[in-house]
PDB file of N, CA and C in Angstrom:
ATOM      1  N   UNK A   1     -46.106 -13.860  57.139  1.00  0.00           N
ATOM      2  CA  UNK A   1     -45.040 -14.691  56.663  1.00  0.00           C
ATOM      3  C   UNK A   1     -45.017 -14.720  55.131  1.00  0.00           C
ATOM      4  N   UNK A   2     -46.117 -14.957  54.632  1.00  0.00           N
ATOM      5  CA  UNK A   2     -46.172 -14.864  53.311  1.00  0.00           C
ATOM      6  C   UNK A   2     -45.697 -13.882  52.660  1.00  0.00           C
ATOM      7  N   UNK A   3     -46.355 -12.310  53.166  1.00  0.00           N
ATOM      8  CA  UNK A   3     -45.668 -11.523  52.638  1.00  0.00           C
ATOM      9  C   UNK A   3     -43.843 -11.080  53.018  1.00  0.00           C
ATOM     10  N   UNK A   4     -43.659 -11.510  54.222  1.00  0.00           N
ATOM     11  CA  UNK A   4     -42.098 -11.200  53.978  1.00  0.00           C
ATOM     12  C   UNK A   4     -41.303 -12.307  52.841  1.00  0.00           C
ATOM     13  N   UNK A   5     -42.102 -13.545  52.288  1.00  0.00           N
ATOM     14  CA  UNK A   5     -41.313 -14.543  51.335  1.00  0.00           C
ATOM     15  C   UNK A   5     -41.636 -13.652  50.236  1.00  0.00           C
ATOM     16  N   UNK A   6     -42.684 -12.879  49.902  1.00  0.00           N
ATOM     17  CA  UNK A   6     -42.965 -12.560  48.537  1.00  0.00           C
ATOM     18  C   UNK A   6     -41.828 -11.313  48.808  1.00  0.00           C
ATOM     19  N   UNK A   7     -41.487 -10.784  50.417  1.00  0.00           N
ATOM     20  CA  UNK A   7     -40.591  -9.548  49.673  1.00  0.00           C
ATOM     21  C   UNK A   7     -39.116  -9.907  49.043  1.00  0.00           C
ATOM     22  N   UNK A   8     -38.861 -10.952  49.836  1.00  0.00           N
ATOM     23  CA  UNK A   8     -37.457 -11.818  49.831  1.00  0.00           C
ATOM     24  C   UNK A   8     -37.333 -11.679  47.874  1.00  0.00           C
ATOM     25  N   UNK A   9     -38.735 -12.421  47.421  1.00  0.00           N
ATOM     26  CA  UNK A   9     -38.936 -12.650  46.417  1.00  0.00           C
ATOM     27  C   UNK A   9     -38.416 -11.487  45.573  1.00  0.00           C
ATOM     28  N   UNK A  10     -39.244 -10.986  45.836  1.00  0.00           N
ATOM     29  CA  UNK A  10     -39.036  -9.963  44.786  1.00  0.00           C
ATOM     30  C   UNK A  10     -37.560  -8.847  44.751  1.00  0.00           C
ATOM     31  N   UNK A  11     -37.279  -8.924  46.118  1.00  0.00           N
ATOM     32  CA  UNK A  11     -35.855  -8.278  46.285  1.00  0.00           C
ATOM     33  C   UNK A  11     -34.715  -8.977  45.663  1.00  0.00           C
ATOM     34  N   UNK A  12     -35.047 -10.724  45.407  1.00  0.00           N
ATOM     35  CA  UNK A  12     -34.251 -11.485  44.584  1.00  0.00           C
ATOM     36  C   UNK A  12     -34.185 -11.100  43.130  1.00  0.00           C
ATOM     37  N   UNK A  13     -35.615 -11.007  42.430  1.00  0.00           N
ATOM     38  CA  UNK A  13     -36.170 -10.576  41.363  1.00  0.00           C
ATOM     39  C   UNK A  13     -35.633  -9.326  40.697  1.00  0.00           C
ATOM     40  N   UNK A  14     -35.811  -8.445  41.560  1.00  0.00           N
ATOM     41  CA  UNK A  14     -34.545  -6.715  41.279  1.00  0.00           C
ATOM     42  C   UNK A  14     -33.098  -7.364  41.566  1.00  0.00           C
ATOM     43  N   UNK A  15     -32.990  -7.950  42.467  1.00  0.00           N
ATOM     44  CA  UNK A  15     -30.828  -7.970  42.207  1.00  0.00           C
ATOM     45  C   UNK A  15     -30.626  -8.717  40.893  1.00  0.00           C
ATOM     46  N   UNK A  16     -31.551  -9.584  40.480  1.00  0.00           N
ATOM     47  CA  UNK A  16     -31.040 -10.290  39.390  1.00  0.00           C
ATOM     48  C   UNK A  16     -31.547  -9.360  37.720  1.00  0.00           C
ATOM     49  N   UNK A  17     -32.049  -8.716  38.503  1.00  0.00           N
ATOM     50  CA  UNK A  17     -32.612  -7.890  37.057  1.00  0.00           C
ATOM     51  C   UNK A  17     -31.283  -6.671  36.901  1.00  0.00           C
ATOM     52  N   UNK A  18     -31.059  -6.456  38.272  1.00  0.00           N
ATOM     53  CA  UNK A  18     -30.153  -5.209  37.920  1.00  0.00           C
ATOM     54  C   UNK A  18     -28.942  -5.723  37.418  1.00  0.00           C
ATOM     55  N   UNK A  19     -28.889  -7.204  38.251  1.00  0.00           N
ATOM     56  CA  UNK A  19     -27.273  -7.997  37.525  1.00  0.00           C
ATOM     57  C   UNK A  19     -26.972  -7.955  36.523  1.00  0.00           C
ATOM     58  N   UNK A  20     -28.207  -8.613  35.517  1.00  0.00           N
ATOM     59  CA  UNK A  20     -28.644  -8.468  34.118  1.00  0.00           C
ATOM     60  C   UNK A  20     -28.685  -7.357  33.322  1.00  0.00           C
ATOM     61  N   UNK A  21     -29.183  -6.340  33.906  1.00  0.00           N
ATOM     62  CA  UNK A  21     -28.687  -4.980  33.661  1.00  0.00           C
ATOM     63  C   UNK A  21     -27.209  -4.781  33.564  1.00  0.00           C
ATOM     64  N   UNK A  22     -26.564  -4.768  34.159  1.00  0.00           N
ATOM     65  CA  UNK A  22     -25.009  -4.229  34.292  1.00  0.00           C
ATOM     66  C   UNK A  22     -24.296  -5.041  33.494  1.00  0.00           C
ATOM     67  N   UNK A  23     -25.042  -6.512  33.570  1.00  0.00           N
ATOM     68  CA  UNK A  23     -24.328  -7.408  33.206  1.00  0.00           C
ATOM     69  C   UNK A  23     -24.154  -6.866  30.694  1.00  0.00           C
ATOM     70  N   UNK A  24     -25.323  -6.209  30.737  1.00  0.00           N
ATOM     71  CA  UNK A  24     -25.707  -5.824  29.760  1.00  0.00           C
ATOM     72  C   UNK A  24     -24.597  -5.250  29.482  1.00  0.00           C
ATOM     73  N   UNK A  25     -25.264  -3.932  30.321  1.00  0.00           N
ATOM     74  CA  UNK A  25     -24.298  -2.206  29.958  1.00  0.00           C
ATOM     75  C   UNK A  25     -22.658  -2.292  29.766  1.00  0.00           C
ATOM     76  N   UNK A  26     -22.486  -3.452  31.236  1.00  0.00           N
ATOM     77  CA  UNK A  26     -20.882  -3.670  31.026  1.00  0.00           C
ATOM     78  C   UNK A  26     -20.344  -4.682  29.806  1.00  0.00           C
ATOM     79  N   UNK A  27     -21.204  -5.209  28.917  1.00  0.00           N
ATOM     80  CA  UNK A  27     -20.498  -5.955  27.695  1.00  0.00           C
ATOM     81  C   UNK A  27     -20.063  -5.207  26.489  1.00  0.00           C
ATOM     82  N   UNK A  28     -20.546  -3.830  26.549  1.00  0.00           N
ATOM     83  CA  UNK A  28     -20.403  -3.056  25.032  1.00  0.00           C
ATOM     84  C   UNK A  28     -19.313  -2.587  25.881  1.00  0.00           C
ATOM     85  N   UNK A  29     -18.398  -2.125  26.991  1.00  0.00           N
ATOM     86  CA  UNK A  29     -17.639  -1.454  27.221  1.00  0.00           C
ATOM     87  C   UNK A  29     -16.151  -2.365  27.178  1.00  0.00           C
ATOM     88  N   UNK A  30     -16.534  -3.936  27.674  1.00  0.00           N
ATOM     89  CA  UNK A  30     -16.111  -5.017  27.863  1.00  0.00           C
ATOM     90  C   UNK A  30     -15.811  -4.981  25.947  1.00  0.00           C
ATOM     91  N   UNK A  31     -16.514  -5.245  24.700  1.00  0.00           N
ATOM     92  CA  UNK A  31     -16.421  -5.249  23.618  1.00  0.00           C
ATOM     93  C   UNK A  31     -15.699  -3.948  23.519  1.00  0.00           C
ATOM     94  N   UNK A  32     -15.769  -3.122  23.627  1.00  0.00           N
ATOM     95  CA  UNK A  32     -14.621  -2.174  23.171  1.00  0.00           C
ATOM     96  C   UNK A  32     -13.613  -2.309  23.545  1.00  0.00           C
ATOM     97  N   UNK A  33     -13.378  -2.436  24.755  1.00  0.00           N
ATOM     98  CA  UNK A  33     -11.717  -2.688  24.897  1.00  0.00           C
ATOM     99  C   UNK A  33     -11.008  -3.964  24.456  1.00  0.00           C
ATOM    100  N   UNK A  34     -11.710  -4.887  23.906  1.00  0.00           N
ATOM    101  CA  UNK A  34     -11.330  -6.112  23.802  1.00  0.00           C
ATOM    102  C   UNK A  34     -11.040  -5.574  22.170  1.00  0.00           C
ATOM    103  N   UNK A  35     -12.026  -5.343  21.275  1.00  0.00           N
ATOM    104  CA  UNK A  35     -11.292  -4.547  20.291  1.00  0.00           C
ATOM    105  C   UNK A  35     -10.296  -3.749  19.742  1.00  0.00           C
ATOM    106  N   UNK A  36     -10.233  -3.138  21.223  1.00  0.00           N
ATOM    107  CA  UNK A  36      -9.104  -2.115  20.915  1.00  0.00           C
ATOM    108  C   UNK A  36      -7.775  -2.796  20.937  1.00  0.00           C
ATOM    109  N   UNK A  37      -7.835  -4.093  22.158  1.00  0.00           N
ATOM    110  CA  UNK A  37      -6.572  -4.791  21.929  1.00  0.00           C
ATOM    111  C   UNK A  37      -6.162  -5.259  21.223  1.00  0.00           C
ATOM    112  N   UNK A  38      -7.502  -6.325  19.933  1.00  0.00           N
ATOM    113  CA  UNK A  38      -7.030  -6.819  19.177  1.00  0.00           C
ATOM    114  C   UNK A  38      -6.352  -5.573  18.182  1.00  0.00           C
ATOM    115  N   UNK A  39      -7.071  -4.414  18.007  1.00  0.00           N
ATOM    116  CA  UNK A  39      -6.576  -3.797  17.143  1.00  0.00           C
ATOM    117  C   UNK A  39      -5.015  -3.346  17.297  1.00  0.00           C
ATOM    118  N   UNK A  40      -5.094  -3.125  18.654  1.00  0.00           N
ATOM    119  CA  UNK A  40      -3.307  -2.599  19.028  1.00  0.00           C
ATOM    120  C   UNK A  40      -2.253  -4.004  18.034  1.00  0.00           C
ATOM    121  N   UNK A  41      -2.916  -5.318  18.799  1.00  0.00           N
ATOM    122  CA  UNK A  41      -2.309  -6.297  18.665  1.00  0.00           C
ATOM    123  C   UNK A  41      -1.728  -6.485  17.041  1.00  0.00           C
ATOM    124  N   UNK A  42      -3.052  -6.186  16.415  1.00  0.00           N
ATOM    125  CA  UNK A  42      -2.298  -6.407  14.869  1.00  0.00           C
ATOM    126  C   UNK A  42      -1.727  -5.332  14.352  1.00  0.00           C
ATOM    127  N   UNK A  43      -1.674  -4.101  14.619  1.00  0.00           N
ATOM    128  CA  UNK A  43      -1.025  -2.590  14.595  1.00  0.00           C
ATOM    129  C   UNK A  43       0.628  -3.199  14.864  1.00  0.00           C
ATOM    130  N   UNK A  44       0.541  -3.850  15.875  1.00  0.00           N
ATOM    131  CA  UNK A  44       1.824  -4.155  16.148  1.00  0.00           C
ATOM    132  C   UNK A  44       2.608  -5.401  15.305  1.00  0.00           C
ATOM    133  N   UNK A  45       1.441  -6.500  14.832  1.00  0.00           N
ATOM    134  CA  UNK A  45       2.004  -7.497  14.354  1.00  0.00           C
ATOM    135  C   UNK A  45       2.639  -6.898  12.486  1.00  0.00           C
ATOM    136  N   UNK A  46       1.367  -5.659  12.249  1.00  0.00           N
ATOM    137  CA  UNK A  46       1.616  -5.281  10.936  1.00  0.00           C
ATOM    138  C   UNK A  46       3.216  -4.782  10.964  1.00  0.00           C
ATOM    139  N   UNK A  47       3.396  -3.769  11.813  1.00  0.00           N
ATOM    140  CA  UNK A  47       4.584  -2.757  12.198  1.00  0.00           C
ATOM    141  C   UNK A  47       6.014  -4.000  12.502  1.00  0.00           C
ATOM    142  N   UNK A  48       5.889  -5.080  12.883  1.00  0.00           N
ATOM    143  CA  UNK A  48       6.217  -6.287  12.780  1.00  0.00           C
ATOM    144  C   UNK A  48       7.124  -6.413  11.292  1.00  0.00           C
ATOM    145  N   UNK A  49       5.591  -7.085  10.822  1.00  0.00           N
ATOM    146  CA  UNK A  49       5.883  -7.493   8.890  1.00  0.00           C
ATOM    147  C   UNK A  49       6.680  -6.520   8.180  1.00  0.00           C
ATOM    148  N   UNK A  50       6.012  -5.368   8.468  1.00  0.00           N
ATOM    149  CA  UNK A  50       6.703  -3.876   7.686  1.00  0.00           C
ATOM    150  C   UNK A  50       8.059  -3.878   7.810  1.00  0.00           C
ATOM    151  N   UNK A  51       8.834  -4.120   9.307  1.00  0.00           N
ATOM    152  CA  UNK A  51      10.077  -3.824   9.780  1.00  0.00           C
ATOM    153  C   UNK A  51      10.791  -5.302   9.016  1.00  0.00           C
ATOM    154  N   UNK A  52      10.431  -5.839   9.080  1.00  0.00           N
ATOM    155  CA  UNK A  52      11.074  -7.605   8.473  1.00  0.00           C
ATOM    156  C   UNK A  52      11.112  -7.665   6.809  1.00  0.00           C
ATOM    157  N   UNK A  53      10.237  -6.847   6.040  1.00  0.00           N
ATOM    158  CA  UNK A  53      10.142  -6.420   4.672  1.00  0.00           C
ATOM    159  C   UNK A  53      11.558  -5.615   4.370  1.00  0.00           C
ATOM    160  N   UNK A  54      11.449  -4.251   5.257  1.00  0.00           N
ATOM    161  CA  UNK A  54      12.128  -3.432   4.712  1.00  0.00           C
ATOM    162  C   UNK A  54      13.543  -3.662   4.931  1.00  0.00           C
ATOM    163  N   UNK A  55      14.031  -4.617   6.467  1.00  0.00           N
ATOM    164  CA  UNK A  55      15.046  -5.133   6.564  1.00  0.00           C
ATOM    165  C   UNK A  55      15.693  -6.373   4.848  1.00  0.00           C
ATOM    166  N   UNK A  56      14.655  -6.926   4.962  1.00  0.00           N
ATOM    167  CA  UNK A  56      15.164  -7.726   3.722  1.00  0.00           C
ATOM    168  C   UNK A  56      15.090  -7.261   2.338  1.00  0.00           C
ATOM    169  N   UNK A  57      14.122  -6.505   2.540  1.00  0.00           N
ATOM    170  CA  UNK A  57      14.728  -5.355   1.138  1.00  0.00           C
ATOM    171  C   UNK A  57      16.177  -4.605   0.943  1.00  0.00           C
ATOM    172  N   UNK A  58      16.187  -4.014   1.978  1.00  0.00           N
ATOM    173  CA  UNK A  58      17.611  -3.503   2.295  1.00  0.00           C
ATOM    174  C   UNK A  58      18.422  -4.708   1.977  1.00  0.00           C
ATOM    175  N   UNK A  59      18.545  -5.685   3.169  1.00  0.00           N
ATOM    176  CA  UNK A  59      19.535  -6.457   2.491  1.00  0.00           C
ATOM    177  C   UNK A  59      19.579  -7.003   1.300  1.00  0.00           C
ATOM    178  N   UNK A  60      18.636  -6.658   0.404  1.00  0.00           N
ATOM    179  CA  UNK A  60      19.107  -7.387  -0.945  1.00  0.00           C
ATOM    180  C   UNK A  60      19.146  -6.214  -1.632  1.00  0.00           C
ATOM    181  N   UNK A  61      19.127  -5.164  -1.750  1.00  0.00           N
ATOM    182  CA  UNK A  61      19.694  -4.038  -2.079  1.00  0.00           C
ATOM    183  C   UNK A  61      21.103  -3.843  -2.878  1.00  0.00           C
ATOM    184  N   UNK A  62      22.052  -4.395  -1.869  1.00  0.00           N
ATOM    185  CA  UNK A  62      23.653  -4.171  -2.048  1.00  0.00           C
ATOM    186  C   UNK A  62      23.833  -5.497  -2.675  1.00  0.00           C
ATOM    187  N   UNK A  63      22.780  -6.491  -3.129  1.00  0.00           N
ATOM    188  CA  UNK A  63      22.932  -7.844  -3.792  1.00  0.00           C
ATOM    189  C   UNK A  63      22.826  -7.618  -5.441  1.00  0.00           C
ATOM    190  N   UNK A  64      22.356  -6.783  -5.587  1.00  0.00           N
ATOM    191  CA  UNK A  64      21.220  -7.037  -6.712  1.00  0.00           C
ATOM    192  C   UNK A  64      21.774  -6.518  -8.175  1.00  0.00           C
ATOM    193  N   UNK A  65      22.106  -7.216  -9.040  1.00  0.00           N
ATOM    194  CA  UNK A  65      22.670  -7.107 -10.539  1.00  0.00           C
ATOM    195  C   UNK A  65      22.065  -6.366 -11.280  1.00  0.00           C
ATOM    196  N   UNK A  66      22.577  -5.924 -12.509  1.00  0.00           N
ATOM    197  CA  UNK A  66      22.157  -4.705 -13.372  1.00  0.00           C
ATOM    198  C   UNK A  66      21.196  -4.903 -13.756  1.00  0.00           C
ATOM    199  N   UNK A  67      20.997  -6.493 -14.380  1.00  0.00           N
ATOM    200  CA  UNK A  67      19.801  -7.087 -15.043  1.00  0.00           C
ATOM    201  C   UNK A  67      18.396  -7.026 -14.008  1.00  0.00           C
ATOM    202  N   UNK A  68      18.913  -6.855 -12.902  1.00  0.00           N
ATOM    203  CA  UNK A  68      17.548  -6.762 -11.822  1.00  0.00           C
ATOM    204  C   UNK A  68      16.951  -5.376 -11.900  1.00  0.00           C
ATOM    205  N   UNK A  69      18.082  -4.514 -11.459  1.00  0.00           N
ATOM    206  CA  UNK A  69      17.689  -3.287 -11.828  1.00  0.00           C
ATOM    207  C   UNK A  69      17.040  -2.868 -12.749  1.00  0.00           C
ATOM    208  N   UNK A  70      17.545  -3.208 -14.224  1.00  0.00           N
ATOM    209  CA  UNK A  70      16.752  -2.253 -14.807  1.00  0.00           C
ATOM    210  C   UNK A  70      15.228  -3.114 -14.961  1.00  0.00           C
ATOM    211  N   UNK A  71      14.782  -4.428 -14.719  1.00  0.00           N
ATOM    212  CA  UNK A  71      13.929  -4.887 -14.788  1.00  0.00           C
ATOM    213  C   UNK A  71      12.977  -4.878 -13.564  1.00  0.00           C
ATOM    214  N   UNK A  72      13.626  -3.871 -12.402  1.00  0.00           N
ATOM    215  CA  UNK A  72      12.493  -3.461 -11.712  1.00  0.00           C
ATOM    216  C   UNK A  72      12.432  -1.912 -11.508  1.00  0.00           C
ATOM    217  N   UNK A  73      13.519  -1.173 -12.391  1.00  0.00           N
ATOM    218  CA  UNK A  73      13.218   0.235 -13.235  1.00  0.00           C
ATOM    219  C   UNK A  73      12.029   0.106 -13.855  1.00  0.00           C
ATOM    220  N   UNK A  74      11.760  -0.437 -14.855  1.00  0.00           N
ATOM    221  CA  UNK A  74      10.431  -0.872 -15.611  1.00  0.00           C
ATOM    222  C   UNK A  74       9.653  -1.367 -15.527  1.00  0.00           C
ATOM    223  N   UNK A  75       9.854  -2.144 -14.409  1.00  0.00           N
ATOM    224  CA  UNK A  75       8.121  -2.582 -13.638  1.00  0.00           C
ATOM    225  C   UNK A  75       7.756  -1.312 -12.446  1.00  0.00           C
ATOM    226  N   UNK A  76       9.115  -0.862 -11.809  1.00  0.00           N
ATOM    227  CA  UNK A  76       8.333   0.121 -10.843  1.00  0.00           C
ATOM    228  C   UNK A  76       7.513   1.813 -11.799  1.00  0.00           C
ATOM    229  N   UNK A  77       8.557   1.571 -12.869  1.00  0.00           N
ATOM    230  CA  UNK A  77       8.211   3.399 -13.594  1.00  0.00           C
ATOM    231  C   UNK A  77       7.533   3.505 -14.601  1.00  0.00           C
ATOM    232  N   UNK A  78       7.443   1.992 -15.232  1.00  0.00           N
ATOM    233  CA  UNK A  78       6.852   2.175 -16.659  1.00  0.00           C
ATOM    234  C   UNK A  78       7.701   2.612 -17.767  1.00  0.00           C
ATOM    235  N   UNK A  79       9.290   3.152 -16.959  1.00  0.00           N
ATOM    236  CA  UNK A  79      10.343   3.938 -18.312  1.00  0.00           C
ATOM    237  C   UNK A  79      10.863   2.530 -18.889  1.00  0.00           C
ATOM    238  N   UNK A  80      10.863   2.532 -19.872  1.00  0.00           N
ATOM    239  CA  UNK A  80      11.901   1.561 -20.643  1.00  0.00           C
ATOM    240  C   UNK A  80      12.496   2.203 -21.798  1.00  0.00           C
ATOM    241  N   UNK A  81      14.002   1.983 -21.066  1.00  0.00           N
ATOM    242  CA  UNK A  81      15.247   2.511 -21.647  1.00  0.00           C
ATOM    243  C   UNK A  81      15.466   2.141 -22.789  1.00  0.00           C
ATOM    244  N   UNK A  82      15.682   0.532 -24.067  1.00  0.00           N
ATOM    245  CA  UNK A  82      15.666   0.643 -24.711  1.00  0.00           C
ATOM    246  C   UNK A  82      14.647   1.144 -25.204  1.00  0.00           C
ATOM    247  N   UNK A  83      13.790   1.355 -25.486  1.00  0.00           N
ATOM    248  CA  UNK A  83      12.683   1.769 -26.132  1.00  0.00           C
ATOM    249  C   UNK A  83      13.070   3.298 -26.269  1.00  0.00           C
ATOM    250  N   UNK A  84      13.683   4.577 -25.061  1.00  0.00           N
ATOM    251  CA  UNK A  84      13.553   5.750 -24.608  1.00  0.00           C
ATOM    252  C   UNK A  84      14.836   5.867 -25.936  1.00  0.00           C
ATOM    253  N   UNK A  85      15.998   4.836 -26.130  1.00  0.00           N
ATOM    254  CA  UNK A  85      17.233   4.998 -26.556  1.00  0.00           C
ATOM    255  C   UNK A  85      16.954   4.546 -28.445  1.00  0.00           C
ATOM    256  N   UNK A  86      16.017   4.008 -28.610  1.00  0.00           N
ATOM    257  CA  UNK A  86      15.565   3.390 -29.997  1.00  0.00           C
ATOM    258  C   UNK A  86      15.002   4.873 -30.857  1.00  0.00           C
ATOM    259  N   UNK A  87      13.639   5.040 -29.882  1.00  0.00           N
ATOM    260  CA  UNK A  87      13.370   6.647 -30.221  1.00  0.00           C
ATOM    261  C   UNK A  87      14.555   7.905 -30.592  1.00  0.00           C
ATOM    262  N   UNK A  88      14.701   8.140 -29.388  1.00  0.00           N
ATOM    263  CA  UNK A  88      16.043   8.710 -29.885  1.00  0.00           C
ATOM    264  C   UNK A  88      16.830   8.732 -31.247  1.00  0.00           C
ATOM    265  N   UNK A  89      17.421   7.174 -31.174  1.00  0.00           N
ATOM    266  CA  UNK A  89      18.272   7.213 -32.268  1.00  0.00           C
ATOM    267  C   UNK A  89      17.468   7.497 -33.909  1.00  0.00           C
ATOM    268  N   UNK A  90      16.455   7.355 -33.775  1.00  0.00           N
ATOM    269  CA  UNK A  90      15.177   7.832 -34.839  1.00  0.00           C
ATOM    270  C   UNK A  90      15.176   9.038 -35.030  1.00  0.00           C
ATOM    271  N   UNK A  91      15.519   9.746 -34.016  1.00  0.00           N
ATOM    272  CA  UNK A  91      15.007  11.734 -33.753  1.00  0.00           C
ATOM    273  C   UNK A  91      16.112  12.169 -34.589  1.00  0.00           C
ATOM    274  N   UNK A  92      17.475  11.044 -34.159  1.00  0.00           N
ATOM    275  CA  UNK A  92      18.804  11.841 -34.572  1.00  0.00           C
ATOM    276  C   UNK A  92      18.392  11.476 -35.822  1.00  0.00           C
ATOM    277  N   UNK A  93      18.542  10.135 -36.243  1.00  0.00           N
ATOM    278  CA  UNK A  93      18.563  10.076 -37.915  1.00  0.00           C
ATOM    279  C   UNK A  93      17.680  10.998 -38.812  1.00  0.00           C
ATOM    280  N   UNK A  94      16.793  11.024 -38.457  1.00  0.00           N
ATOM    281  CA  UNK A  94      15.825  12.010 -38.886  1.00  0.00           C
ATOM    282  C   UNK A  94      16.131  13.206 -39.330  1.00  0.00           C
ATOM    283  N   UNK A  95      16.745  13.796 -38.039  1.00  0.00           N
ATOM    284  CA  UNK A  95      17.738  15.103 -38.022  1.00  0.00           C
ATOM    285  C   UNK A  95      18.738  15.193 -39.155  1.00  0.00           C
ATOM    286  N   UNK A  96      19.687  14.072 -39.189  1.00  0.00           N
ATOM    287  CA  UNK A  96      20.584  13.559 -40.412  1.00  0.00           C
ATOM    288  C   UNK A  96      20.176  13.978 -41.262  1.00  0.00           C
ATOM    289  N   UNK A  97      18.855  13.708 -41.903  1.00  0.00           N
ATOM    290  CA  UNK A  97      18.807  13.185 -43.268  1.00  0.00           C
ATOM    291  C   UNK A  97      18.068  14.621 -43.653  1.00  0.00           C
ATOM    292  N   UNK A  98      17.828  15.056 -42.498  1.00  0.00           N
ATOM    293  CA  UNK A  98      17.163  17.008 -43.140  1.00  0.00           C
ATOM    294  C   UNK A  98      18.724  17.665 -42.936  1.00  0.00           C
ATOM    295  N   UNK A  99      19.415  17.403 -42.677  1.00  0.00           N
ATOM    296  CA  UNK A  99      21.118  18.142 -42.734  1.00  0.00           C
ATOM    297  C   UNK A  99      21.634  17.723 -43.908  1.00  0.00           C
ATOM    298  N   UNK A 100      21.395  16.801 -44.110  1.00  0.00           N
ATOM    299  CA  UNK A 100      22.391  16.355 -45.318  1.00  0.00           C
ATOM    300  C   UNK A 100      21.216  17.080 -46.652  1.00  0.00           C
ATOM    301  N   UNK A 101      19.914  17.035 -46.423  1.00  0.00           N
ATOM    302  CA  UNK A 101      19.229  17.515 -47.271  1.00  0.00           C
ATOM    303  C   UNK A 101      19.711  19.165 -47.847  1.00  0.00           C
ATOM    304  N   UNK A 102      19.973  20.093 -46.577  1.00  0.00           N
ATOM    305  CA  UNK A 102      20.292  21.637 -46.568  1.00  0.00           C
ATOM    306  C   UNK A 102      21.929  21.562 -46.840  1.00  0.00           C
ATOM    307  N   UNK A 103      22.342  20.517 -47.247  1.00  0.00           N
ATOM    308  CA  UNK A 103      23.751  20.675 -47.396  1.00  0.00           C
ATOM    309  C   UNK A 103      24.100  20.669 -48.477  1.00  0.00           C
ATOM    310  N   UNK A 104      23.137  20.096 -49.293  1.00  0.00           N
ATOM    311  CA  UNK A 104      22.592  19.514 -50.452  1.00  0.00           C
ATOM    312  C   UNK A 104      23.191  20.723 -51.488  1.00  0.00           C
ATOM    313  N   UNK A 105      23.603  20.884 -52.549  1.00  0.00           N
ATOM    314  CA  UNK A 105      23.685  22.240 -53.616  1.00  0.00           C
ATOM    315  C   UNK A 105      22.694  21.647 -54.548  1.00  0.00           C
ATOM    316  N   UNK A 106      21.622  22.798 -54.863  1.00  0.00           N
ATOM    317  CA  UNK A 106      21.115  22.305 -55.988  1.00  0.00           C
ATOM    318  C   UNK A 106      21.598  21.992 -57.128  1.00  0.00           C
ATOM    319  N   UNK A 107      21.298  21.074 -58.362  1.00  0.00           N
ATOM    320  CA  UNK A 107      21.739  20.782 -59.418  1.00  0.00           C
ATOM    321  C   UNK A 107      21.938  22.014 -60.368  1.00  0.00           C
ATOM    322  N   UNK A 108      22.380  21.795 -61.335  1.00  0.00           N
ATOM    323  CA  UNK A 108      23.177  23.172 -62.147  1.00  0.00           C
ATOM    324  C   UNK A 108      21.459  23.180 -63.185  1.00  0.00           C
ATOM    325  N   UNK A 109      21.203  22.392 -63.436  1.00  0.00           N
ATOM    326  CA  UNK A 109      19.276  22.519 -64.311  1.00  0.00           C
ATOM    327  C   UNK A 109      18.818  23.131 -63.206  1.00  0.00           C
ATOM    328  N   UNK A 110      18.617  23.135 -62.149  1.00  0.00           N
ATOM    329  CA  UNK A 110      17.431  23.839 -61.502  1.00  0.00           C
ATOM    330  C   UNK A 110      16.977  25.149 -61.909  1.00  0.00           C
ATOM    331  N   UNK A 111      18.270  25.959 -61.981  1.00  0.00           N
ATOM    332  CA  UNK A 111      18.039  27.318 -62.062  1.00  0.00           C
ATOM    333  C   UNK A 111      17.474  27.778 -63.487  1.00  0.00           C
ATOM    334  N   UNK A 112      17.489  26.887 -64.301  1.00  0.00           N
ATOM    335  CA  UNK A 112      17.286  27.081 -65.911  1.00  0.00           C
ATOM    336  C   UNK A 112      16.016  26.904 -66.308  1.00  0.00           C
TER     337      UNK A 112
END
C-alpha cells in the first residue's frame, strides 16, 4: 500500500513538473506573439497619425499665404531669397562700376 501511495506520489510529482515545464517553454512563445501584436498594433496606430498629418497638411496647403511660404522656404532649405537677391544686386553693381571704369577715356596728360 505504501508503495502504490508513493507511486501515486510521485506520478503527481512528474505531471506537475512537466506542467511547469510547458508551462515554461509555452511563455517565451506566448511573449512573442503578444509582442508581435503590440507591435502590429502601434504599426497601425503610427500609419494612423501619418495618414491624419498628411491629410491636414494637404488641407492647409491650398490655405496658405505668401508670407507662409516663403517662411517655410527658409526654414525647410536654408535658401533665403532676400539675402540670394541683396548678393546679387552687389555682383551687378560691382560689374557697373568695372564698365563704367573700361568706358572710361583716359585723360589727355596720361599719354605725356
Amino acid at each position: 500500500m505504501a508503495d502504490e501511495v508513493q507511486t501515486v506520489v510521485d506520478a503527481a510529482v512528474e505531471a506537475v513538473n512537466v506542467a511547469n515545464v510547458k508551462t515554461v517553454a509555452e511563455m517565451s512563445a506566448w511573449t512573442t506573439a503578444q509582442s508581435m501584436k503590440d507591435h502590429v498594433a502601434h504599426s497601425k496606430r503610427l500609419d494612423i497619425m501619418a495618414e491624419s498629418y498628411l491629410a491636414r497638411t494637404l488641407g492647409n496647403a491650398d490655405s496658405i499665404d505668401p508670407e507662409q511660404a516663403v517662411a517655410t522656404l527658409k526654414l525647410l532649405t536654408g535658401n533665403d531669397q532676400a539675402q540670394a537677391l541683396a548678393t546679387l544686386g552687389a555682383s551687378i553693381a560691382n560689374l557697373q562700376q568695372l564698365m563704367k571704369g573700361a568706358q572710361t577715356t583716359p585723360p589727355a596728360t596720361a599719354g605725356a
